[in-house]
N, C-alpha and C. Protein backbone atom coordinates (compact mmCIF):
# COMPACT_ATOMS: atom_id res chain seq x y z
N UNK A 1 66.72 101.23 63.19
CA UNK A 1 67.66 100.22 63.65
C UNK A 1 68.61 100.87 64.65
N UNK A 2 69.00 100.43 65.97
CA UNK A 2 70.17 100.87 66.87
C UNK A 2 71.19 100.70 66.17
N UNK A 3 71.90 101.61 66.81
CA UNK A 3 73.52 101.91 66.24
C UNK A 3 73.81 100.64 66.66
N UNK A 4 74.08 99.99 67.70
CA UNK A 4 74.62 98.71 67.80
C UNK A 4 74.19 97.58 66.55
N UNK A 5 73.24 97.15 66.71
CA UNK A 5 72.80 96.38 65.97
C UNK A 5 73.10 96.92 64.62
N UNK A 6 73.18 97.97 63.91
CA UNK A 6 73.78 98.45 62.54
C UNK A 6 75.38 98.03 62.49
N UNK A 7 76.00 98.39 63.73
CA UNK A 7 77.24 98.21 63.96
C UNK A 7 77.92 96.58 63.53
N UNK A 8 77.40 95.78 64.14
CA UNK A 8 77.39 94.08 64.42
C UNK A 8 76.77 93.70 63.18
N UNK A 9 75.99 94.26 62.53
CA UNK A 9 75.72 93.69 61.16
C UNK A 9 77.13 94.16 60.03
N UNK A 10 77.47 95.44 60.06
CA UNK A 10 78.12 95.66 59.53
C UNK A 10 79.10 94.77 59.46
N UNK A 11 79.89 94.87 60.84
CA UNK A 11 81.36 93.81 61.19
C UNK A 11 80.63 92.56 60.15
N UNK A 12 79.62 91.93 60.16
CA UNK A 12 79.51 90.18 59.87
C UNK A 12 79.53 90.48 58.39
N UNK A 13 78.74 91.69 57.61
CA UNK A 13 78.61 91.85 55.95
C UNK A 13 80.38 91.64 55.79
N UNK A 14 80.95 92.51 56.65
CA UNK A 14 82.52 93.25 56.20
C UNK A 14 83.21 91.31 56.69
N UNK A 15 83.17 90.88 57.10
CA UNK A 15 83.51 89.70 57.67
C UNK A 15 83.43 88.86 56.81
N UNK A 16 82.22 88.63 56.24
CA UNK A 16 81.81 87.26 54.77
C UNK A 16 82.03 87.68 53.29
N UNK A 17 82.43 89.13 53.71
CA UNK A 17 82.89 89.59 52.07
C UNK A 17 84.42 89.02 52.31
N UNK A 18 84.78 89.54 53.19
CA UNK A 18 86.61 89.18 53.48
C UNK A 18 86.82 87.91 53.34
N UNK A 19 86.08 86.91 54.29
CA UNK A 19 86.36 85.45 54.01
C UNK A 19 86.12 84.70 52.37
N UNK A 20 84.46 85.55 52.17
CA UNK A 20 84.14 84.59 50.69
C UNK A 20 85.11 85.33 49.76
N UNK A 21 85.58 86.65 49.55
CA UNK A 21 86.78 86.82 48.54
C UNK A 21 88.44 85.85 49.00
N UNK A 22 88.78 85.52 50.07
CA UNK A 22 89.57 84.59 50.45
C UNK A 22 89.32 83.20 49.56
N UNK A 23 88.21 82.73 49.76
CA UNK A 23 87.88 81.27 49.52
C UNK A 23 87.75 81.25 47.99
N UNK A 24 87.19 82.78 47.35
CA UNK A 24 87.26 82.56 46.03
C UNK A 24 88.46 82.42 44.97
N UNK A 25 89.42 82.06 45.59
CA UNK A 25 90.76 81.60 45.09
C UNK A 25 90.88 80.82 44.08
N UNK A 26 91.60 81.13 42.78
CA UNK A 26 91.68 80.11 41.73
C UNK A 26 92.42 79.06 41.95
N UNK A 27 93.59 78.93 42.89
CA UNK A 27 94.04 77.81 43.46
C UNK A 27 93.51 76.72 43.51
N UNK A 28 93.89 75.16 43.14
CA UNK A 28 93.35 74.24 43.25
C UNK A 28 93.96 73.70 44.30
N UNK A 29 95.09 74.24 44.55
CA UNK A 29 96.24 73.55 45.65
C UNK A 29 95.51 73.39 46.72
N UNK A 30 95.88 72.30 47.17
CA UNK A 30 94.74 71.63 48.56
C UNK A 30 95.24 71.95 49.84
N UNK A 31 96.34 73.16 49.78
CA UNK A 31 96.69 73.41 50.97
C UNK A 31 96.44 74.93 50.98
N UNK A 32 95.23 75.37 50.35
CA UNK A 32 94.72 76.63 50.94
C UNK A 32 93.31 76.12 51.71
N UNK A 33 93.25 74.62 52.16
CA UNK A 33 92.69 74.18 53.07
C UNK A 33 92.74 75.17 54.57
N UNK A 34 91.62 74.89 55.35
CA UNK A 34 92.19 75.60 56.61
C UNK A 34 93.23 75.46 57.63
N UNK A 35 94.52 75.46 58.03
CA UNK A 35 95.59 74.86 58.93
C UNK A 35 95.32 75.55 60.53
N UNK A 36 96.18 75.06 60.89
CA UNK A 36 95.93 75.41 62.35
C UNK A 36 96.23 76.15 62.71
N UNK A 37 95.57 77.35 63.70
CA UNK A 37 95.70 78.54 63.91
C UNK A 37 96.85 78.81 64.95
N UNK A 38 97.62 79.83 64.79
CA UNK A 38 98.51 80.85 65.37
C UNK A 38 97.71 80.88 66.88
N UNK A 39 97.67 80.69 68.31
CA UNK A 39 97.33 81.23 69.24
C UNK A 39 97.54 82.88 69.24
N UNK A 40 96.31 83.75 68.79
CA UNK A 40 96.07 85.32 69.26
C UNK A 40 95.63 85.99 70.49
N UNK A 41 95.74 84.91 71.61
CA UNK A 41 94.84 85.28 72.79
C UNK A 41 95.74 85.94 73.41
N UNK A 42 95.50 87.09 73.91
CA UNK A 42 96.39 87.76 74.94
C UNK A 42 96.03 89.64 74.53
N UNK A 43 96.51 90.59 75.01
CA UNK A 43 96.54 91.92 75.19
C UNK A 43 97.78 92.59 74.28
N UNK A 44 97.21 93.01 73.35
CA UNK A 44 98.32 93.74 71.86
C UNK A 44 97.64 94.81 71.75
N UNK A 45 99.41 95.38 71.66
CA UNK A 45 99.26 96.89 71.39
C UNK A 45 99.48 97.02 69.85
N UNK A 46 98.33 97.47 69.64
CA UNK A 46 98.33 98.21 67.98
C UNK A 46 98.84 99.74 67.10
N UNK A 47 99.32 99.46 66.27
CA UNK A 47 99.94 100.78 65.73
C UNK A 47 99.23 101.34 64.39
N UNK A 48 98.19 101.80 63.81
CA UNK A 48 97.55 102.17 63.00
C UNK A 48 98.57 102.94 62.00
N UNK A 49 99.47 102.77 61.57
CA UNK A 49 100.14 103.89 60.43
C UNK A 49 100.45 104.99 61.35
N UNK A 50 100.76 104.65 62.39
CA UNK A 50 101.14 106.16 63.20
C UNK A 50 100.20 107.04 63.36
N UNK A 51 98.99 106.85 62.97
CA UNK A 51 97.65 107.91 63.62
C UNK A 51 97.05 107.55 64.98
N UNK A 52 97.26 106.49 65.07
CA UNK A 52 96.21 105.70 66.07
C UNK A 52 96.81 104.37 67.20
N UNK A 53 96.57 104.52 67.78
CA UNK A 53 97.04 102.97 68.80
C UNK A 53 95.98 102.78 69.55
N UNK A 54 95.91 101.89 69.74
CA UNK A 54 95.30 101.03 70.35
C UNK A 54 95.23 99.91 71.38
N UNK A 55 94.72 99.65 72.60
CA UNK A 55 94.98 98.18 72.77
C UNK A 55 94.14 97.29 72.70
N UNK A 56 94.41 95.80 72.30
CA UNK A 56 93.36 94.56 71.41
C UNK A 56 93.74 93.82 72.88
N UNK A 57 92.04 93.47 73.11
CA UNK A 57 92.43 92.34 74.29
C UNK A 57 91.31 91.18 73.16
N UNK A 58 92.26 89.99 73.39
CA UNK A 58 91.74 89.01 72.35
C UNK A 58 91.53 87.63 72.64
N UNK A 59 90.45 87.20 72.32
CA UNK A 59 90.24 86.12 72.71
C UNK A 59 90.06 85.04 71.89
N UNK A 60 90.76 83.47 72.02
CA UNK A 60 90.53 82.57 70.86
C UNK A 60 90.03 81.32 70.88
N UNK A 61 88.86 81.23 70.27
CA UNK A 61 88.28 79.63 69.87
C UNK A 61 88.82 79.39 69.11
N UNK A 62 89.53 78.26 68.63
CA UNK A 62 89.67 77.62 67.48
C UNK A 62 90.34 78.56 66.65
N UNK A 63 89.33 78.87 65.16
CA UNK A 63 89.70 79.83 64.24
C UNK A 63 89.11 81.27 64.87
N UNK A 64 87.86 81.46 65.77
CA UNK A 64 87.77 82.69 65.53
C UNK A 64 88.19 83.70 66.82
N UNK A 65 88.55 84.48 66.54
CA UNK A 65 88.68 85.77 67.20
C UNK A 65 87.73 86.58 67.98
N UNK A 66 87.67 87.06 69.12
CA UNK A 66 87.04 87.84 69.53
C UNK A 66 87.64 89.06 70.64
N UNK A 67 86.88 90.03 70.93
CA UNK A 67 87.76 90.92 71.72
C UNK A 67 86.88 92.27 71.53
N UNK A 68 87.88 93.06 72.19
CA UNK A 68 87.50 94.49 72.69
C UNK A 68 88.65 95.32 72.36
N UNK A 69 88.30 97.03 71.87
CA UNK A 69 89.40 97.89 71.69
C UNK A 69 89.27 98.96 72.47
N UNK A 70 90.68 99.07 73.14
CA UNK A 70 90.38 100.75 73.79
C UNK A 70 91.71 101.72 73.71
N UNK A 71 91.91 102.97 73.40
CA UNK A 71 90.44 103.99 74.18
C UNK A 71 89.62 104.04 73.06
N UNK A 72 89.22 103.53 71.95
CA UNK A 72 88.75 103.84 70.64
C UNK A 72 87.83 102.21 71.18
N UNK A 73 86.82 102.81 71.80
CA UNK A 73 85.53 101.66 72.43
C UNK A 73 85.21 101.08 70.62
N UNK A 74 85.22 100.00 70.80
CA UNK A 74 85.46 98.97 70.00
C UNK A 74 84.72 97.29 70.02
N UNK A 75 84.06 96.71 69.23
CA UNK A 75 84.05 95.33 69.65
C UNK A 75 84.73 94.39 68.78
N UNK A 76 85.45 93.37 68.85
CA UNK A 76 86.44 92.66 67.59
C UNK A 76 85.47 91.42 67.38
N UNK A 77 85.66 91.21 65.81
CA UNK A 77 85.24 89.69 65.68
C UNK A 77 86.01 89.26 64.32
N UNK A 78 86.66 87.94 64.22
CA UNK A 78 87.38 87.52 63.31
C UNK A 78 87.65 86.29 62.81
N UNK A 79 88.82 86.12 62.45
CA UNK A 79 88.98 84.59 62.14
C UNK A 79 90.55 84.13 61.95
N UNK A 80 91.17 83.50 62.77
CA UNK A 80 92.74 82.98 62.77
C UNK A 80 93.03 81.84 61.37
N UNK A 81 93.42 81.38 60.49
CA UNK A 81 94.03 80.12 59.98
C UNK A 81 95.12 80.45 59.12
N UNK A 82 95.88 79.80 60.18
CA UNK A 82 97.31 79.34 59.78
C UNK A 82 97.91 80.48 60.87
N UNK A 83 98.66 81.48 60.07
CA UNK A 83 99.66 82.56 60.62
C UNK A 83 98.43 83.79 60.09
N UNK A 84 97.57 83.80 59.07
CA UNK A 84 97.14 85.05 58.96
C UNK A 84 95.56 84.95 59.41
N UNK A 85 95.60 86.16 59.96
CA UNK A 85 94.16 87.19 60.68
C UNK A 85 93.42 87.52 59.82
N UNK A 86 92.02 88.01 60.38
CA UNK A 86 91.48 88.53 59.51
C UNK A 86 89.97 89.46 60.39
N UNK A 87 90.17 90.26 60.80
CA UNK A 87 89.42 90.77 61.72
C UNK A 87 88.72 92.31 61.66
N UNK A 88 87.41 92.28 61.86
CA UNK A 88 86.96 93.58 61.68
C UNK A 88 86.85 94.29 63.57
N UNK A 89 87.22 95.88 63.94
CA UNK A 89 86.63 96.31 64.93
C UNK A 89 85.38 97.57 64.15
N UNK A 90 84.26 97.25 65.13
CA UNK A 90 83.10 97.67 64.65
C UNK A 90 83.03 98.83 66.40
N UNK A 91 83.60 99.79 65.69
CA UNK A 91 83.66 101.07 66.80
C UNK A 91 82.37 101.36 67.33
N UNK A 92 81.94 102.30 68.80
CA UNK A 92 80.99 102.40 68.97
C UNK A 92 80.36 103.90 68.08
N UNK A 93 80.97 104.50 67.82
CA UNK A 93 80.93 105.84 66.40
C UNK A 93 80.46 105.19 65.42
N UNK A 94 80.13 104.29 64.81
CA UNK A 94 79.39 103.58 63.80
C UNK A 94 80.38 103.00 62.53
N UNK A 95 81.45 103.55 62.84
CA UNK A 95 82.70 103.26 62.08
C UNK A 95 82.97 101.96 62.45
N UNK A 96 83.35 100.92 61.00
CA UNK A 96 83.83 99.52 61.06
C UNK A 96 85.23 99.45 60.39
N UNK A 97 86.18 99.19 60.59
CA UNK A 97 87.97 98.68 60.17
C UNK A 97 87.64 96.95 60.05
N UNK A 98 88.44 97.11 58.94
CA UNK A 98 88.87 95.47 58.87
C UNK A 98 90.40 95.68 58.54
N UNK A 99 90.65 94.59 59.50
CA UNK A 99 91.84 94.36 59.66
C UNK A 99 92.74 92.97 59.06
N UNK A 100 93.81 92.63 57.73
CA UNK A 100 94.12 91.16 57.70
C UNK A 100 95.63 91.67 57.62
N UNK A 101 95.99 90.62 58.00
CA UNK A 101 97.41 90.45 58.35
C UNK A 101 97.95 88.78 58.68
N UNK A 102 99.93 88.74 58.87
CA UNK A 102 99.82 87.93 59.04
C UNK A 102 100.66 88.13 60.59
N UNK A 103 100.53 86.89 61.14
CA UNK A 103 100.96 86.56 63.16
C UNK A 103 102.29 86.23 63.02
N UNK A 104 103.22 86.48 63.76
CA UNK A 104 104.45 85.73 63.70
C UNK A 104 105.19 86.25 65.33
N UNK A 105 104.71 84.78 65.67
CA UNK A 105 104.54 85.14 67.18
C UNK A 105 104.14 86.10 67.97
N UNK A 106 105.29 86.71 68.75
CA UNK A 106 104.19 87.91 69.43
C UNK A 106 103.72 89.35 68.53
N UNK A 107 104.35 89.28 67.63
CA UNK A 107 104.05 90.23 66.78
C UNK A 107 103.02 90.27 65.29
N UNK A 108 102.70 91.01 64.60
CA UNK A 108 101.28 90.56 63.68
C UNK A 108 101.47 92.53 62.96
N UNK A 109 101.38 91.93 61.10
CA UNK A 109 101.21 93.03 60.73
C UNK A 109 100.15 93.02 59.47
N UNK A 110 99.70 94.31 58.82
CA UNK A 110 98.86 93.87 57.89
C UNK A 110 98.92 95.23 57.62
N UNK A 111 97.30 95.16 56.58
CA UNK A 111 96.56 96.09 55.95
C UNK A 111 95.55 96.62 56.59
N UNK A 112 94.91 97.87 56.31
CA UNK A 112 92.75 98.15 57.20
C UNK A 112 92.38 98.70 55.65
N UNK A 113 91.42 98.89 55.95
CA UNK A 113 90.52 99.19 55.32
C UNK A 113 89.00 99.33 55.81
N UNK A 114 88.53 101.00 55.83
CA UNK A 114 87.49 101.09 56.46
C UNK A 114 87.04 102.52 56.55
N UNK A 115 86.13 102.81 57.35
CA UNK A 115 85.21 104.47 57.42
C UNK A 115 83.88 104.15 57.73
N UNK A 116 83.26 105.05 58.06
CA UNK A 116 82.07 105.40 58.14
C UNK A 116 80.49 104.82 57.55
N UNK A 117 79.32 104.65 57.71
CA UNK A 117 78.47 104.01 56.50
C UNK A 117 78.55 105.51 55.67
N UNK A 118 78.42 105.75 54.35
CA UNK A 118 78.11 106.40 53.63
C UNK A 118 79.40 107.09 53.62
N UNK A 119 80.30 107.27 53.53
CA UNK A 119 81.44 108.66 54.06
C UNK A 119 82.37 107.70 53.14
N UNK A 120 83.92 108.47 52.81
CA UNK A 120 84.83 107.88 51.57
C UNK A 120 85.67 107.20 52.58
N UNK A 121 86.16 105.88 52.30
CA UNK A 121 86.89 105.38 53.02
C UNK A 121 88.50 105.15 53.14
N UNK A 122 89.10 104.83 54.20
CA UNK A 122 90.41 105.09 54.14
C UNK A 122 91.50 103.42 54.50
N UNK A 123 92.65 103.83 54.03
CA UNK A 123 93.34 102.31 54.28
C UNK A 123 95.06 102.99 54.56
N UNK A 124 94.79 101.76 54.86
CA UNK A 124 96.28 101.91 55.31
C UNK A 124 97.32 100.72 55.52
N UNK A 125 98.24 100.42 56.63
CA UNK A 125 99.23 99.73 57.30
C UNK A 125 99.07 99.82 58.72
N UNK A 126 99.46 98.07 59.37
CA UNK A 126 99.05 98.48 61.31
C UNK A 126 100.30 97.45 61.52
N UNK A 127 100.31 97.54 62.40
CA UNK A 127 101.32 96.82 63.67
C UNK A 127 100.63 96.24 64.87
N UNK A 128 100.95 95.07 65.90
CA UNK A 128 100.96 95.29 66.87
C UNK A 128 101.97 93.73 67.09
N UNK A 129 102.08 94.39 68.41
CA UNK A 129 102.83 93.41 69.38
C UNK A 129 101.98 93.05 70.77
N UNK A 130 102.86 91.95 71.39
CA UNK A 130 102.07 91.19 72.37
C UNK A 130 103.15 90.95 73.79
């Protein structure tokens, strides 16, 4: 299998685990329905826990997310509803991050969680602004 194509599968496994543990909510409340998304489109600078930065150029349909990371060559794919994110970058190193957080205007913070296939993985806290 190409590294790419390992890569892009990864992001979508890491993607439908994130969403279907979302949806598996004991909530009956009918307003963890989907609401309308936060506009994420634009060029954000990211702050990884102080190891890492980044910049997210991002693009938005609807709910989902898409984009590019650099200097850490990157491809983004995700999903906006309401104020909170939920986005994996699937590096070209074979390394995948998922990223959720919530938007509040130009700014957006959260959790990662991520590493390597096979290798121990690491988490943390991110930032970015817009």
């Amino acid at each position: 299998m190409k590294k790419g194509t390992l890569a892009v599968l990864c992001v979508c496994v890491l993607l439908a685990a994130s969403f279907f543990a979302m949806g598996c909510s004991s909530s009956s409340d009918s307003s963890t329905s989907p609401s309308t998304p936060v506009d994420v489109t634009g060029v954000w600078t990211m702050n990884a826990e102080g190891i890492m930065t980044l910049t997210l150029t991002l693009t938005q349909t609807g709910m989902t997310v898409t984009g590019n990371s650099v200097p850490y060559a990157g491809t983004i794919a995700g999903e906006v509803n309401g104020s909170t994110i939920v986005f994996a970058i699937a590096f070209t190193d074979l390394q995948t991050t998922t990223f959720s957080g919530t938007v509040n205007g130009n700014s957006m913070s959260g959790t990662y969680r991520g590493g390597y296939p096979n290798s121990q993985e690491y988490t943390g806290s991110w930032t970015a602004t817009r």
